[in-house]
N, C-alpha and C. Protein backbone atom coordinates (compact mmCIF):
# COMPACT_ATOMS: atom_id res chain seq x y z
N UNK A 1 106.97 -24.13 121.79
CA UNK A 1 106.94 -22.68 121.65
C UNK A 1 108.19 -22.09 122.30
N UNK A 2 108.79 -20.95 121.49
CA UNK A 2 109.96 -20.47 121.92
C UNK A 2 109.55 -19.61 123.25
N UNK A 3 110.72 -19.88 124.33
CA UNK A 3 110.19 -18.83 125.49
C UNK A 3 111.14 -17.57 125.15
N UNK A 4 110.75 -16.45 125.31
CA UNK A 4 111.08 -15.15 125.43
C UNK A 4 111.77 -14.67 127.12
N UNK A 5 112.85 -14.32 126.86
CA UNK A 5 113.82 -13.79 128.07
C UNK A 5 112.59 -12.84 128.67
N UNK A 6 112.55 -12.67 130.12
CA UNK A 6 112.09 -11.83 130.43
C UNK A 6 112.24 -10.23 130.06
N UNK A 7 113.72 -10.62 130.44
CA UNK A 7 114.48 -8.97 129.96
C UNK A 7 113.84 -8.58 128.34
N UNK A 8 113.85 -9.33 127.78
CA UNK A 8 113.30 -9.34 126.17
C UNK A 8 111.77 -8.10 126.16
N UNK A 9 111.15 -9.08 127.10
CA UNK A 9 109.79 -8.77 127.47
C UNK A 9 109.46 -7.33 127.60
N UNK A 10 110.07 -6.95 128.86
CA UNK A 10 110.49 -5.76 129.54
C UNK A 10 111.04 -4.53 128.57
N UNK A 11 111.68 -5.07 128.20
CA UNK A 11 112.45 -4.13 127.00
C UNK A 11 111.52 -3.46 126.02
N UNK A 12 110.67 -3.93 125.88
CA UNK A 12 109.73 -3.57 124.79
C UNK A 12 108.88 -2.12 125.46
N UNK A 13 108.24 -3.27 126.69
CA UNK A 13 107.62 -1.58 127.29
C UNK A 13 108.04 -0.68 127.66
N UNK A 14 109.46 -0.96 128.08
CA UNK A 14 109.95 0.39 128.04
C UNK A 14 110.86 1.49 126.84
N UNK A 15 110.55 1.13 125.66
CA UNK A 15 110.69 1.86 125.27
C UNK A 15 112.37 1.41 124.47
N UNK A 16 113.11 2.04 124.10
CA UNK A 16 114.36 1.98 123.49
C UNK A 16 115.65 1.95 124.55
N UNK A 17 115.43 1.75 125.14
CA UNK A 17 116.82 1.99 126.14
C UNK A 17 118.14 1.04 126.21
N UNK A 18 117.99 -0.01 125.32
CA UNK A 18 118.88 0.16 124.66
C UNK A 18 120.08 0.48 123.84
N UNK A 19 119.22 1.04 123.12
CA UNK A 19 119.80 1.86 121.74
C UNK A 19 120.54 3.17 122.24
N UNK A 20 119.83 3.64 123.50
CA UNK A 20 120.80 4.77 123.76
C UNK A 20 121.51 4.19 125.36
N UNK A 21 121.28 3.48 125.42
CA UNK A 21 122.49 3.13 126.82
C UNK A 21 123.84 2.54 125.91
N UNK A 22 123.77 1.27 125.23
CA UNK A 22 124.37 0.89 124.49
C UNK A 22 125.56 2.10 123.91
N UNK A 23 125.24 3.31 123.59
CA UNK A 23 126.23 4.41 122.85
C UNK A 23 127.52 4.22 123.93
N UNK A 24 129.19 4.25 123.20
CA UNK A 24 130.30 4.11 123.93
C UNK A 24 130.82 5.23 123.92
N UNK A 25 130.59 6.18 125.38
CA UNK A 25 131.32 7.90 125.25
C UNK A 25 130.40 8.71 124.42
N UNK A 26 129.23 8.10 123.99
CA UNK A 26 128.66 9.13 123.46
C UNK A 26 128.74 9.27 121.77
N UNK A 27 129.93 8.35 121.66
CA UNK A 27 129.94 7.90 119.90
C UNK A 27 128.86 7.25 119.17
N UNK A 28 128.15 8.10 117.96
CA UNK A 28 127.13 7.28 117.21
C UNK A 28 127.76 5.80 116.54
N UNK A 29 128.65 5.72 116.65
CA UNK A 29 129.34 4.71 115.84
C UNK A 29 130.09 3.24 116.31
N UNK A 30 130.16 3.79 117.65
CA UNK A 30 130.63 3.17 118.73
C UNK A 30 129.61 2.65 119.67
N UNK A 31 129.61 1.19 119.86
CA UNK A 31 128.94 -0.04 121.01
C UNK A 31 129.55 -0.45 121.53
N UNK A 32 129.08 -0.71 123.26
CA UNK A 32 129.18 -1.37 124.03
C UNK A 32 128.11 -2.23 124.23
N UNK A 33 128.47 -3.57 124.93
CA UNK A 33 128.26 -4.95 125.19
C UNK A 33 126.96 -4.09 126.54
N UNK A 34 125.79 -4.79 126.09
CA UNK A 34 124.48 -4.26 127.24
C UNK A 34 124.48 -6.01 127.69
N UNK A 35 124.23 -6.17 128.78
CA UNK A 35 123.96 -7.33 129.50
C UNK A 35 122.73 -7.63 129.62
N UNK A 36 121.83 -9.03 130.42
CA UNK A 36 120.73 -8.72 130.88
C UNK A 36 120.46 -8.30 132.06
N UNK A 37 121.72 -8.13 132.82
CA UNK A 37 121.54 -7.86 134.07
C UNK A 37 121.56 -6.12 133.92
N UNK A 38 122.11 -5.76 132.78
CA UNK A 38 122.31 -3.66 132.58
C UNK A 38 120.76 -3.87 132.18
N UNK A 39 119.74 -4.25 131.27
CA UNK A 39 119.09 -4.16 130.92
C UNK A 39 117.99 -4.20 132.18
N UNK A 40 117.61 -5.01 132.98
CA UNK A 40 117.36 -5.36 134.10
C UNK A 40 116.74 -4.23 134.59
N UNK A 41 118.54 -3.58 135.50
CA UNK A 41 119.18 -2.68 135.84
C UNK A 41 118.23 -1.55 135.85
N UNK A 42 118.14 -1.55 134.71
CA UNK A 42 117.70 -0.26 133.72
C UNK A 42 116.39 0.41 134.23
N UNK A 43 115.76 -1.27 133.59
CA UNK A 43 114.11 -1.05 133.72
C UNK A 43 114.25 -1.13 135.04
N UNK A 44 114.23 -1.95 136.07
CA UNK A 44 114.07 -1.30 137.44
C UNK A 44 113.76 0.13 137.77
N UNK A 45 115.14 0.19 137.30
CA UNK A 45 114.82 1.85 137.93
C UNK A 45 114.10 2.69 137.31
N UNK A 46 113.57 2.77 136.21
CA UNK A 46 112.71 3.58 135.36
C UNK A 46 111.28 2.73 135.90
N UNK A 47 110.61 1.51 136.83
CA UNK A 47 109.92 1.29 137.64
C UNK A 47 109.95 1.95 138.51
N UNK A 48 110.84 2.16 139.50
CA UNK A 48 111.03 2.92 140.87
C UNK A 48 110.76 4.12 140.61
N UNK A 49 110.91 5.19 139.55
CA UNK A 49 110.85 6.15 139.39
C UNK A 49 109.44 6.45 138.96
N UNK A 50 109.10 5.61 138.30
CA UNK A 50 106.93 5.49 137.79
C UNK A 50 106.15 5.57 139.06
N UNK A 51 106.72 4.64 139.98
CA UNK A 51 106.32 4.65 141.13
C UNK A 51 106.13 5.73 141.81
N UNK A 52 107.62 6.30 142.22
CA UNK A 52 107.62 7.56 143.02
C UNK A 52 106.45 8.35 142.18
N UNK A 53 106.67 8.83 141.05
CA UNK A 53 105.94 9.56 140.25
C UNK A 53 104.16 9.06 140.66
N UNK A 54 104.12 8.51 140.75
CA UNK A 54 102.71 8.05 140.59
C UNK A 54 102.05 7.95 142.52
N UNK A 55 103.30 7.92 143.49
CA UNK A 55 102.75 8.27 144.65
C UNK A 55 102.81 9.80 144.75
N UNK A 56 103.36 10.36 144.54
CA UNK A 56 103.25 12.21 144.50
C UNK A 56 102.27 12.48 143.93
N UNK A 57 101.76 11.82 142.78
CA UNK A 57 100.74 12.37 142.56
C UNK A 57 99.40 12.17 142.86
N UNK A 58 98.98 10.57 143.39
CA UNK A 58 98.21 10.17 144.07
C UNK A 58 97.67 9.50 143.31
């Protein structure tokens, strides 16, 4: 059975972030190279931020 990157994994629940980090300057037409470590990156912090969110509110 094929194993799936974590980052792969991750990517899914969060949503597209990708598709819009990936944009170069803001050009629809234009890509940059996303890593797994930007991807990572990413989701981390959109964790840290669920978090905070979710201790403020109790």
């Amino acid at each position: 059975m094929r194993q799936v990157h974590p980052c792969n994994q991750r990517l899914g629940e969060c949503g597209q972030i990708a598709h819009v980090m990936d944009l170069l300057d803001g050009d629809l037409k234009r890509r940059r190279h996303i890593s797994d470590a930007d991807v990572t990156d990413a989701i981390n912090w959109v964790e840290r931020i669920a978090l905070a969110i979710g201790t403020v509110l109790g």
